[in-house]
C-alpha atoms as a PDB file:
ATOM      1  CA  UNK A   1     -11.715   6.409 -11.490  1.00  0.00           C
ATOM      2  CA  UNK A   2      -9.604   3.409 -10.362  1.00  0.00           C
ATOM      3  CA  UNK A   3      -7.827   3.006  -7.126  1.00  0.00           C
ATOM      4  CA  UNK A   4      -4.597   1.445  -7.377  1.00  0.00           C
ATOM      5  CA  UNK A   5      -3.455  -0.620  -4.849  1.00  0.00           C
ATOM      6  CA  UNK A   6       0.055  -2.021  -3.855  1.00  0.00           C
ATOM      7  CA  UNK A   7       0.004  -5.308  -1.502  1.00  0.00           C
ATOM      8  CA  UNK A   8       3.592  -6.042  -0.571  1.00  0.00           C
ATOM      9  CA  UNK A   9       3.174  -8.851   1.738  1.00  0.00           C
ATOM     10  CA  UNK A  10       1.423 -12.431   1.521  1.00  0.00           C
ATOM     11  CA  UNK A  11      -2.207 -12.032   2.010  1.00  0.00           C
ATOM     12  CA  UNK A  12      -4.975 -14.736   2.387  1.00  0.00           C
ATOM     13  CA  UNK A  13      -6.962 -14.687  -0.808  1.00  0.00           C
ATOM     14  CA  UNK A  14      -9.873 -14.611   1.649  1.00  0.00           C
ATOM     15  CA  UNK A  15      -8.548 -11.132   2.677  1.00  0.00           C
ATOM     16  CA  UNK A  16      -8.251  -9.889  -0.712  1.00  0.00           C
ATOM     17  CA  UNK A  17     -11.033 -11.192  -1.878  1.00  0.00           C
ATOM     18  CA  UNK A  18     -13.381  -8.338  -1.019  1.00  0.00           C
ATOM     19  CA  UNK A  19     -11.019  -6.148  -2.972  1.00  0.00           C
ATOM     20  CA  UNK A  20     -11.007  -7.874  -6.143  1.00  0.00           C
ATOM     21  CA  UNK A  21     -15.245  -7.735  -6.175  1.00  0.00           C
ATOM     22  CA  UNK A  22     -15.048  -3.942  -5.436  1.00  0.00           C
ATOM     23  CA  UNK A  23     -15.560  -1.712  -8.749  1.00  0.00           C
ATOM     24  CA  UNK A  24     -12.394   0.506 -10.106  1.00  0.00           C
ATOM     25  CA  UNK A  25      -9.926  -1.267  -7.411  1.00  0.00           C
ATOM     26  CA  UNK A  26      -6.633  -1.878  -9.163  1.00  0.00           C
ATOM     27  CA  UNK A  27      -4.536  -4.417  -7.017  1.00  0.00           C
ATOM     28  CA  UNK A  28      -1.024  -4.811  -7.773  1.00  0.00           C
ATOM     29  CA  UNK A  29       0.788  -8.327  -5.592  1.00  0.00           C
ATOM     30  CA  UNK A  30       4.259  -7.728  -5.382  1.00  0.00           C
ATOM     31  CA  UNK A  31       6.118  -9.755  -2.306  1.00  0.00           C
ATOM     32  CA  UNK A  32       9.786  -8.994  -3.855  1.00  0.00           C
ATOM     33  CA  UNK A  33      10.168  -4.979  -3.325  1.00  0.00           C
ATOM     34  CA  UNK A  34      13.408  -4.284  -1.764  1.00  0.00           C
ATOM     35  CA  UNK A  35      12.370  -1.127   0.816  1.00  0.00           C
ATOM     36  CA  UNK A  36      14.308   1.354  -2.193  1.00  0.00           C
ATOM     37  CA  UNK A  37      12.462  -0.962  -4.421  1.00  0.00           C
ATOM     38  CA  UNK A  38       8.945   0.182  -2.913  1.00  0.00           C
ATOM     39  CA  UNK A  39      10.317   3.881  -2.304  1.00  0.00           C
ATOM     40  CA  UNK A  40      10.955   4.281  -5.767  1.00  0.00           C
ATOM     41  CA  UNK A  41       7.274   3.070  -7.152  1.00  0.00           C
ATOM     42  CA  UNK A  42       5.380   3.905  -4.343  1.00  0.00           C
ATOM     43  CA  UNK A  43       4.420   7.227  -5.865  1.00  0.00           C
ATOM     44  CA  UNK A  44       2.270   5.234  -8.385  1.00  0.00           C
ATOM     45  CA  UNK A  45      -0.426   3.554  -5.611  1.00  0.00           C
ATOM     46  CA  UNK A  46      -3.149   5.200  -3.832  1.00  0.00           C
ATOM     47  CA  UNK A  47      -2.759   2.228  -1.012  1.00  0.00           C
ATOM     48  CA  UNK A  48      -0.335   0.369   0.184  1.00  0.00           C
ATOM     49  CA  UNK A  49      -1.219  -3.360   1.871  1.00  0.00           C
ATOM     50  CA  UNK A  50       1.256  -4.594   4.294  1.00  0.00           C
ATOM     51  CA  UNK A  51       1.174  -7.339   7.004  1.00  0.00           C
ATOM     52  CA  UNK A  52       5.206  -7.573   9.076  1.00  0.00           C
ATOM     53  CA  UNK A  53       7.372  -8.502   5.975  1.00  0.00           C
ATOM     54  CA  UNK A  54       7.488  -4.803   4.566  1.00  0.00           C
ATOM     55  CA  UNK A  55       9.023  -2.181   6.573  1.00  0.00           C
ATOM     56  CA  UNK A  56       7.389   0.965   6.007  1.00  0.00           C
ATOM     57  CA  UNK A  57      10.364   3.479   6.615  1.00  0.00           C
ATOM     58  CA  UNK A  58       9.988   7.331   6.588  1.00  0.00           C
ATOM     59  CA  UNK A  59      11.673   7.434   3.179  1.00  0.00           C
ATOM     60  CA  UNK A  60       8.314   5.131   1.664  1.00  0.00           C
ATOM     61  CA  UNK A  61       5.884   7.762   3.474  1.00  0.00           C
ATOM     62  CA  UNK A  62       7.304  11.051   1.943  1.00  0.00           C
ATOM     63  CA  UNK A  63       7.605   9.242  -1.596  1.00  0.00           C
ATOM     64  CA  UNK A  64       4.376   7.589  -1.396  1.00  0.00           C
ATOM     65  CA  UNK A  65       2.829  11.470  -2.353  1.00  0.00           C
ATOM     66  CA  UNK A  66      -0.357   9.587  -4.195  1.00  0.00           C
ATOM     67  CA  UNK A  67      -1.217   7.597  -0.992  1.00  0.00           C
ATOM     68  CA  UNK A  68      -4.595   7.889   0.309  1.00  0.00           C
ATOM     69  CA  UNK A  69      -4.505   4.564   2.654  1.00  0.00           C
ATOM     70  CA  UNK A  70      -1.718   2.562   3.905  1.00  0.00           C
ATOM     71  CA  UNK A  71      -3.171  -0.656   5.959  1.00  0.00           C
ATOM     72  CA  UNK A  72      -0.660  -2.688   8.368  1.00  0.00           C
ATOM     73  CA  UNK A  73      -2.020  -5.479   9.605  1.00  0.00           C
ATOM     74  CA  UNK A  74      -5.337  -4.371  11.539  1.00  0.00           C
ATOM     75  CA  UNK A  75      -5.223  -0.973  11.867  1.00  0.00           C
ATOM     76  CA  UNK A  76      -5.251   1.631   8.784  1.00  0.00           C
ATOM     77  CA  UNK A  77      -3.279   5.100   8.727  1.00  0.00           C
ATOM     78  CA  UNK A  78      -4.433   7.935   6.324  1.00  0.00           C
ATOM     79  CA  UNK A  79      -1.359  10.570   5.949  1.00  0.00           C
ATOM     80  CA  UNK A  80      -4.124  13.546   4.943  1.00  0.00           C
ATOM     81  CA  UNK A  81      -1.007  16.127   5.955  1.00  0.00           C
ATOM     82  CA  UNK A  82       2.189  14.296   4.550  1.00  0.00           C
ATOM     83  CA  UNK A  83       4.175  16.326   7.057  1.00  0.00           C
ATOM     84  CA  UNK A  84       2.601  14.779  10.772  1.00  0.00           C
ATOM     85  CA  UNK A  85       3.271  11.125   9.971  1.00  0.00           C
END
């Protein structure tokens, strides 16, 4: 099974790093999504990688219906019930 994951802001290598030597992780780098950009293919990653450049709005949440993880900056959210975030 692979996990596909979305990083919409710059990241260090170092930081992604750990990713890329993990088996079945699928990272996608993509710094140019427009927010309805990102709401319109978010449904396709299980996480979504952001550091202050990407605004995650409500509208990328409730689309994002494949998300497992969603990581901003240091601290991780995992929307188990789509309908409390």
């Amino acid at each position: 099974m692979t996990f596909k994951i979305l990083i919409s802001d710059p990241l260090s290598e170092e930081g992604i790093f750990p990713l890329r030597q993990a088996v079945g992780m699928n990272i996608v780098i993509d710094t140019t999504n427009t927010p309805d950009e990102l709401a319109n293919k978010i449904h396709e990653y299980d996480a979504l990688l952001v550091r202050s450049q990407t605004q995650v709005t409500r509208e990328i949440i409730e689309k994002g219906t494949n998300l497992k993880t969603m990581n901003g900056g240091e601290s991780f959210f995992r929307p188990t019930n789509q309908n409390s975030v």
